[in-house]
C-alpha atoms as a PDB file:
ATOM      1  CA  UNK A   1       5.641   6.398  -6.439  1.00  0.00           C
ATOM      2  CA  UNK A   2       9.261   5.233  -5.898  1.00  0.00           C
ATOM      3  CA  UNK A   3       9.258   1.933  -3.909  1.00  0.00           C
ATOM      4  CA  UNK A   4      12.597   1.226  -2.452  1.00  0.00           C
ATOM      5  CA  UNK A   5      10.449  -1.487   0.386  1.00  0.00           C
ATOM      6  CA  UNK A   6       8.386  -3.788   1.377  1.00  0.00           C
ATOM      7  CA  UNK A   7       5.841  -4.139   4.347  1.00  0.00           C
ATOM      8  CA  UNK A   8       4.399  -7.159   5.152  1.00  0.00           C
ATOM      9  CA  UNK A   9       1.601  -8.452   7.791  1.00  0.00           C
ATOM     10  CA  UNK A  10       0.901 -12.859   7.663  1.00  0.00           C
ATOM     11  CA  UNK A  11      -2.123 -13.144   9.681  1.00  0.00           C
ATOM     12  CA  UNK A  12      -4.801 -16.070  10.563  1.00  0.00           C
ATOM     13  CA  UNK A  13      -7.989 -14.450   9.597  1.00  0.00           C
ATOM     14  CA  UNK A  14      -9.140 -13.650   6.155  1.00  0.00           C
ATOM     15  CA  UNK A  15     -11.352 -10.662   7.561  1.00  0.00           C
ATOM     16  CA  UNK A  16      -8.808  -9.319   9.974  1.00  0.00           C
ATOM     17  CA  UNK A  17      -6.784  -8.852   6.842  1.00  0.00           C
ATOM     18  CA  UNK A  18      -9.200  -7.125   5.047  1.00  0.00           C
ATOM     19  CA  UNK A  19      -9.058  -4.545   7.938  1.00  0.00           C
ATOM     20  CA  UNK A  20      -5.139  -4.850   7.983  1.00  0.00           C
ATOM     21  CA  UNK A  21      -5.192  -4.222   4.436  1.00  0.00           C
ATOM     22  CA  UNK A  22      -7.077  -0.980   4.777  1.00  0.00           C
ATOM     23  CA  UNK A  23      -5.500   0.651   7.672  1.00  0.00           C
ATOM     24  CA  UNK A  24      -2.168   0.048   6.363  1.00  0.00           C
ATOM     25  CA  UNK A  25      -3.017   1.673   3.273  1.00  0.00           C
ATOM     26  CA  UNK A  26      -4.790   4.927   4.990  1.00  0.00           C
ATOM     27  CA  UNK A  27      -2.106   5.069   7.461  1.00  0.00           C
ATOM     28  CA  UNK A  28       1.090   6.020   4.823  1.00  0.00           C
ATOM     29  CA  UNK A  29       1.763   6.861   0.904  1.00  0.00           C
ATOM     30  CA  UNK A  30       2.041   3.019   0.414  1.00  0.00           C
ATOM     31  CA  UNK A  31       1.250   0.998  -2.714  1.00  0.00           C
ATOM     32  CA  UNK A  32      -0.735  -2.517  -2.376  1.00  0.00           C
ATOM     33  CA  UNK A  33       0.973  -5.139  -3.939  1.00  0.00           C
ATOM     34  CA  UNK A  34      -1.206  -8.110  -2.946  1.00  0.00           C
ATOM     35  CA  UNK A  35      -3.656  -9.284  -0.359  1.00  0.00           C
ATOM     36  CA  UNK A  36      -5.201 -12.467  -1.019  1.00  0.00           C
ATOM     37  CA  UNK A  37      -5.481 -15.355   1.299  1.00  0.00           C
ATOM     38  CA  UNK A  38      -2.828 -17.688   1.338  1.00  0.00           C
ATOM     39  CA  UNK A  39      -2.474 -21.474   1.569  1.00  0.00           C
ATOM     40  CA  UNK A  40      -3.474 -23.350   5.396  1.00  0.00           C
ATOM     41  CA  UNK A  41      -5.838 -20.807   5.917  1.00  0.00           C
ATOM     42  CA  UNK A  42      -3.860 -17.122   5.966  1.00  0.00           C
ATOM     43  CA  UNK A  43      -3.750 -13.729   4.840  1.00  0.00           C
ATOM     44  CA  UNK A  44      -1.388 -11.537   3.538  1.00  0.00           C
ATOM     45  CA  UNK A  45      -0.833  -8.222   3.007  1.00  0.00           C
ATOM     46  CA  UNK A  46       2.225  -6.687   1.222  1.00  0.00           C
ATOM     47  CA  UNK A  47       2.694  -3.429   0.594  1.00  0.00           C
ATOM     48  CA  UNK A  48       5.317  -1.205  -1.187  1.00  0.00           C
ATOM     49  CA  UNK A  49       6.909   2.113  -0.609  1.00  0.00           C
ATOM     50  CA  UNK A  50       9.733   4.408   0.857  1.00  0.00           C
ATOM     51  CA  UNK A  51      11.034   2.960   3.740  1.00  0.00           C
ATOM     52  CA  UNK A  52       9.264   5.264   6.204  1.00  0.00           C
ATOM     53  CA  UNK A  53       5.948   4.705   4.622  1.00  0.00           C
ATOM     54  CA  UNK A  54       6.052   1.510   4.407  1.00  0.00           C
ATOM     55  CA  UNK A  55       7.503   1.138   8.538  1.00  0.00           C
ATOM     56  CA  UNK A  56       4.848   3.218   9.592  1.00  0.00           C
ATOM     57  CA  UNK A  57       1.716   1.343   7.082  1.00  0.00           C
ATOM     58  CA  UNK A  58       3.217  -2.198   8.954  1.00  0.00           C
ATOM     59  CA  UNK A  59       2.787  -0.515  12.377  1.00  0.00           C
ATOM     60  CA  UNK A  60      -0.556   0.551  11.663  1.00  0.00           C
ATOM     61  CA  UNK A  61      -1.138  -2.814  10.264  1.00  0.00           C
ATOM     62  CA  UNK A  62      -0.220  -4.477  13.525  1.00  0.00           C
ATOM     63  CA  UNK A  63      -2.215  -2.203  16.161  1.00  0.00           C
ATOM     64  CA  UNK A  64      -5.232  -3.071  14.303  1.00  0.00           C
ATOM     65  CA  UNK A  65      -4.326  -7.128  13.567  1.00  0.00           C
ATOM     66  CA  UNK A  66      -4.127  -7.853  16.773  1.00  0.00           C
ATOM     67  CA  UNK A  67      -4.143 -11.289  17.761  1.00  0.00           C
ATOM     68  CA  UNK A  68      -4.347 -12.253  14.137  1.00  0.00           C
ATOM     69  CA  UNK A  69      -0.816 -11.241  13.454  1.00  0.00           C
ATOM     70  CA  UNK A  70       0.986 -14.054  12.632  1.00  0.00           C
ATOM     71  CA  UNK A  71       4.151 -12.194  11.636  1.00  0.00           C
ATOM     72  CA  UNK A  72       5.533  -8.998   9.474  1.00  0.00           C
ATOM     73  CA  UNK A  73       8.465  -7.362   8.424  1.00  0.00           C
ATOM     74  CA  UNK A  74       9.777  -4.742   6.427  1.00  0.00           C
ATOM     75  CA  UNK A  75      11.957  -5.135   4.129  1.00  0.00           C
ATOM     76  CA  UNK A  76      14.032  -1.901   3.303  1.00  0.00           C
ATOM     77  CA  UNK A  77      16.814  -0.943   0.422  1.00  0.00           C
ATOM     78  CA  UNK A  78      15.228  -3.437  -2.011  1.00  0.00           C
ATOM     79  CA  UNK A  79      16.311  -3.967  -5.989  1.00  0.00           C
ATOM     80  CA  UNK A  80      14.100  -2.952  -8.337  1.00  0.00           C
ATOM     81  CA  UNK A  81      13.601  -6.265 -10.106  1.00  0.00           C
ATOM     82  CA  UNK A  82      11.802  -7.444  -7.382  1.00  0.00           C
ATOM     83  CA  UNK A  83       8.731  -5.770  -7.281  1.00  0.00           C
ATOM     84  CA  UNK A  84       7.806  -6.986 -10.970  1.00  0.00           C
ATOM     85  CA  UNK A  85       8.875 -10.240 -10.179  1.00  0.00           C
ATOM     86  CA  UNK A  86       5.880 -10.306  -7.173  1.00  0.00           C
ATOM     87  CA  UNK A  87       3.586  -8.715  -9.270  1.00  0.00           C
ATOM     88  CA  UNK A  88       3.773 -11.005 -12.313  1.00  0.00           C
ATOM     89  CA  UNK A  89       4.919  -8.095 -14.798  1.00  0.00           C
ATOM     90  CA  UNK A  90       8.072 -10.030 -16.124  1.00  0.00           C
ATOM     91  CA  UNK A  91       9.129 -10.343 -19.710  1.00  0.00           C
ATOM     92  CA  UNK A  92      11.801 -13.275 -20.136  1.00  0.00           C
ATOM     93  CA  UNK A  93      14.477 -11.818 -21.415  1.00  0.00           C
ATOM     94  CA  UNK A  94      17.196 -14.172 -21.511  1.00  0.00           C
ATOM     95  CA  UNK A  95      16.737 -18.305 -21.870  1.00  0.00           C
ATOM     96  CA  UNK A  96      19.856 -19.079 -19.655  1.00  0.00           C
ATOM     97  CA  UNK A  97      20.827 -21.269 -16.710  1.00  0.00           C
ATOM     98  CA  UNK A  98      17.621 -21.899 -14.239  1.00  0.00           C
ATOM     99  CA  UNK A  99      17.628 -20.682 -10.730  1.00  0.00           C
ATOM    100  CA  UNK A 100      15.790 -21.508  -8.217  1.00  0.00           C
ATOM    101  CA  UNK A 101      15.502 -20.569  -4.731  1.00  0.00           C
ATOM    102  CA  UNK A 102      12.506 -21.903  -2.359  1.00  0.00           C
ATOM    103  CA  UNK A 103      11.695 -20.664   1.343  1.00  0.00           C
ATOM    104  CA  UNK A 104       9.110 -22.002   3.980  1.00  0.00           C
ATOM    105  CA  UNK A 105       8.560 -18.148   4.688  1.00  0.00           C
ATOM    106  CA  UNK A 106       7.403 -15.167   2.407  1.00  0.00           C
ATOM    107  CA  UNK A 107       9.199 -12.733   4.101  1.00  0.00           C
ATOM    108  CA  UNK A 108      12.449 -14.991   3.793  1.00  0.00           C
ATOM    109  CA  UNK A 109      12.069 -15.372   0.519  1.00  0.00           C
ATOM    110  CA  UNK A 110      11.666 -11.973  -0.988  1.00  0.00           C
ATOM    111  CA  UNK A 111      14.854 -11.312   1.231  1.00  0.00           C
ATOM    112  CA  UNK A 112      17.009 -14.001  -0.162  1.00  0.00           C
ATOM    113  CA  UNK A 113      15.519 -12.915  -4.268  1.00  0.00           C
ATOM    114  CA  UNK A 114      16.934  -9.562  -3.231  1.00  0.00           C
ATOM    115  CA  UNK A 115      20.099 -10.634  -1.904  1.00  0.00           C
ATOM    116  CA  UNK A 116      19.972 -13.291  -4.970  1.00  0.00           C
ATOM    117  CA  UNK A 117      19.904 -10.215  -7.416  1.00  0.00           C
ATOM    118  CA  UNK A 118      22.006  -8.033  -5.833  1.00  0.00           C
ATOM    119  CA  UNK A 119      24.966 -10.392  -5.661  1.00  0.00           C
ATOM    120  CA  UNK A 120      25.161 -11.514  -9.530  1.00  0.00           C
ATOM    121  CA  UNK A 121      24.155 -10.185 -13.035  1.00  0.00           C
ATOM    122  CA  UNK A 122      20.559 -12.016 -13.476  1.00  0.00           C
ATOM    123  CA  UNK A 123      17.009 -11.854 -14.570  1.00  0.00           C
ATOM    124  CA  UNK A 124      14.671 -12.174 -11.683  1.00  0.00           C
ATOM    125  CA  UNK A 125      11.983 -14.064 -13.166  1.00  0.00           C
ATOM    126  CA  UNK A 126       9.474 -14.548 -11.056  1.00  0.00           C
ATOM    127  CA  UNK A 127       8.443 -14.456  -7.110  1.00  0.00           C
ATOM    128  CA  UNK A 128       5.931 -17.137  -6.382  1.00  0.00           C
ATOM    129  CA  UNK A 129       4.398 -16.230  -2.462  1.00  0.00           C
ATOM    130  CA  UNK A 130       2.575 -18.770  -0.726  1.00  0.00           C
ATOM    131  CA  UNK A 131      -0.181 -19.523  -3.115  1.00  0.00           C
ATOM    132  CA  UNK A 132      -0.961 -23.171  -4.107  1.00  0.00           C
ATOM    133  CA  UNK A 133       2.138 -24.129  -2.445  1.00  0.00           C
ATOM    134  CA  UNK A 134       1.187 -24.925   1.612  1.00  0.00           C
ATOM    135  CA  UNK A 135       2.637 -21.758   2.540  1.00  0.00           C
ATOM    136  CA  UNK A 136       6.027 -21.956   0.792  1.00  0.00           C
ATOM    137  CA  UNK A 137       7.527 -19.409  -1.188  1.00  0.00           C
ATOM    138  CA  UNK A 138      10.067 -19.341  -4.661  1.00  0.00           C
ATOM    139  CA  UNK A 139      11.814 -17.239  -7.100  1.00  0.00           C
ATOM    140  CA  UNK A 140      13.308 -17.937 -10.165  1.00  0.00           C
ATOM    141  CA  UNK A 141      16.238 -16.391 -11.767  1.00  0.00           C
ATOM    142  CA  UNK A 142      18.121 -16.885 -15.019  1.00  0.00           C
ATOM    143  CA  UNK A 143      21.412 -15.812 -16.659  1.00  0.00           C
ATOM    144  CA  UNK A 144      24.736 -17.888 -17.125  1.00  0.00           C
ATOM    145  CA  UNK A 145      25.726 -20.217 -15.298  1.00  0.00           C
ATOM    146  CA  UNK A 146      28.304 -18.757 -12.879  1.00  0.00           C
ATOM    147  CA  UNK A 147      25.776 -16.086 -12.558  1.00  0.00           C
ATOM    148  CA  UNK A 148      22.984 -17.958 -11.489  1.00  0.00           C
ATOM    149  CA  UNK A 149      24.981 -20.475  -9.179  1.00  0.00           C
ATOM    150  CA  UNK A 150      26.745 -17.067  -7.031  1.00  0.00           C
ATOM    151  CA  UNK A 151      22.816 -15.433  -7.304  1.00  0.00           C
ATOM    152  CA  UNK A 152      21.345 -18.601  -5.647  1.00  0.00           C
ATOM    153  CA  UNK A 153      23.790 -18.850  -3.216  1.00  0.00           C
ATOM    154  CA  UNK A 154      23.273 -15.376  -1.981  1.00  0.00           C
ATOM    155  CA  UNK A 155      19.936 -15.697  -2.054  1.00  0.00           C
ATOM    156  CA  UNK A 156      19.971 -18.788  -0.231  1.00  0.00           C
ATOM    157  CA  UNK A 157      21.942 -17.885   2.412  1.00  0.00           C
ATOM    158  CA  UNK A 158      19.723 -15.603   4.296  1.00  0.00           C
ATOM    159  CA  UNK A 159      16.968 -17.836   4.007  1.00  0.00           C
ATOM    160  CA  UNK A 160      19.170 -20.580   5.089  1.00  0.00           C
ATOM    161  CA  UNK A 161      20.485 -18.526   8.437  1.00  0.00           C
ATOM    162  CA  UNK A 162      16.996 -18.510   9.492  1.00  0.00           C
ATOM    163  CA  UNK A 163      16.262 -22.198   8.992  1.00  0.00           C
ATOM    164  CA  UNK A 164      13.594 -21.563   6.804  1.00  0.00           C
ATOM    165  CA  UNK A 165      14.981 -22.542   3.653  1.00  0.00           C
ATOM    166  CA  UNK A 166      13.634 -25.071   2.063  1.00  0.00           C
ATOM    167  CA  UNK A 167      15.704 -26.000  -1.215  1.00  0.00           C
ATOM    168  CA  UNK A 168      17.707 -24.599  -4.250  1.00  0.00           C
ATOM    169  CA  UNK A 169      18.675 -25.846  -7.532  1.00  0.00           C
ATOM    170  CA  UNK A 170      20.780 -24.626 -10.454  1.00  0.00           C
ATOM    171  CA  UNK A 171      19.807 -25.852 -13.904  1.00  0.00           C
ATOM    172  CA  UNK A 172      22.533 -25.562 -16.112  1.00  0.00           C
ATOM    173  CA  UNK A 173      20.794 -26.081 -19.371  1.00  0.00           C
ATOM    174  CA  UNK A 174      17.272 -26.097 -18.742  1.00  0.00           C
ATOM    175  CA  UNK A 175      14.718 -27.209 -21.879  1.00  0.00           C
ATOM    176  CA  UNK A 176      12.536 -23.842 -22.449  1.00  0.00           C
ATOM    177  CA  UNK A 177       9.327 -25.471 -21.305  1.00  0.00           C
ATOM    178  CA  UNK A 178      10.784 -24.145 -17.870  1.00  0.00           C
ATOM    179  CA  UNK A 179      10.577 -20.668 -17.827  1.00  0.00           C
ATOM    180  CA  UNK A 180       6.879 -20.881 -18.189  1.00  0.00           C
ATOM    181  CA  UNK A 181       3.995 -18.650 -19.795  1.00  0.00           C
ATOM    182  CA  UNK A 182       5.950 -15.791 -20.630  1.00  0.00           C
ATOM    183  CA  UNK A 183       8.015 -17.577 -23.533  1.00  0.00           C
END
């Protein structure tokens, strides 16, 4: 399957998003990317696909939420890198610069790592969502350092227009401790 988006559906209740999690995926050719319960008490569910399949999984996602919704979005057009970088399936390629962006809103985030990638020449490393982290979100990116300071601000900026953003950083020369497992 060729994912080119992202649906997503935040909700209150751990078993409302087991049923949210089902309907959205009989309701369209969609591809689960995670559903797991999320820090304060939440549930998500994203989900990947074309753009219609994923629009029409999200609105089959909300008629049966309900009043659980907390929010959702779909996220169209995306780069490639990101859905590895969610899923965990990243190899470090490069031991660069350190980028990092970090959001108070999933949905905000994965926007602004997409933005962040399509604006500069850099390894998305990484998409952190809302686990162990009260809610929050990160990515991290790596390259040189011009790369990673134009990636970060592009990332940021959406994230920032919203008022959800909640910091970045650029690392110029980070020690290699920092990139994590995957070194």
């Amino acid at each position: 399957m060729r994912k080119s988006a992202i649906g997503l559906i935040e909700l209150s209740s751990v078993a409302a998003g087991y049923l949210v999690a089902d309907t959205m995926l009989k309701a369209a050719d969609v591809e689960l990317l995670l559903h797991r319960t999320i820090c304060s008490g939440k549930y998500v569910v994203l989900v990947g696909g074309n753009v219609a399949a994923a629009q029409a999984s999200v609105e089959a996602g909300l008629a049966a939420g309900g009043v659980a919704v907390i929010d959702s979005s779909v996220i169209a057009h995306l780069d490639p890198a990101v859905f590895p970088a969610i899923s965990g399936h990243v190899v470090v390629t490069s031991y660069a610069a350190l980028g990092l962006i970090e959001s108070f809103s999933v949905s905000a985030l994965i926007e602004g790592a997409d933005a962040a990638v399509k604006a500069a020449d850099v390894q998305l490393l990484e998409i952190r969502l809302a686990m162990a982290l009260g809610g929050k979100a990160f990515a991290r990116f790596t390259g040189n350092v011009a790369a990673v300071e134009a990636a970060v601000a592009a990332g940021a900026a959406p994230i920032a227009r919203r008022g959800l953003l909640v910091n970045r950083v650029v690392i110029p020369a980070p020690v290699r401790e920092l990139f994590g497992e995957n070194v």
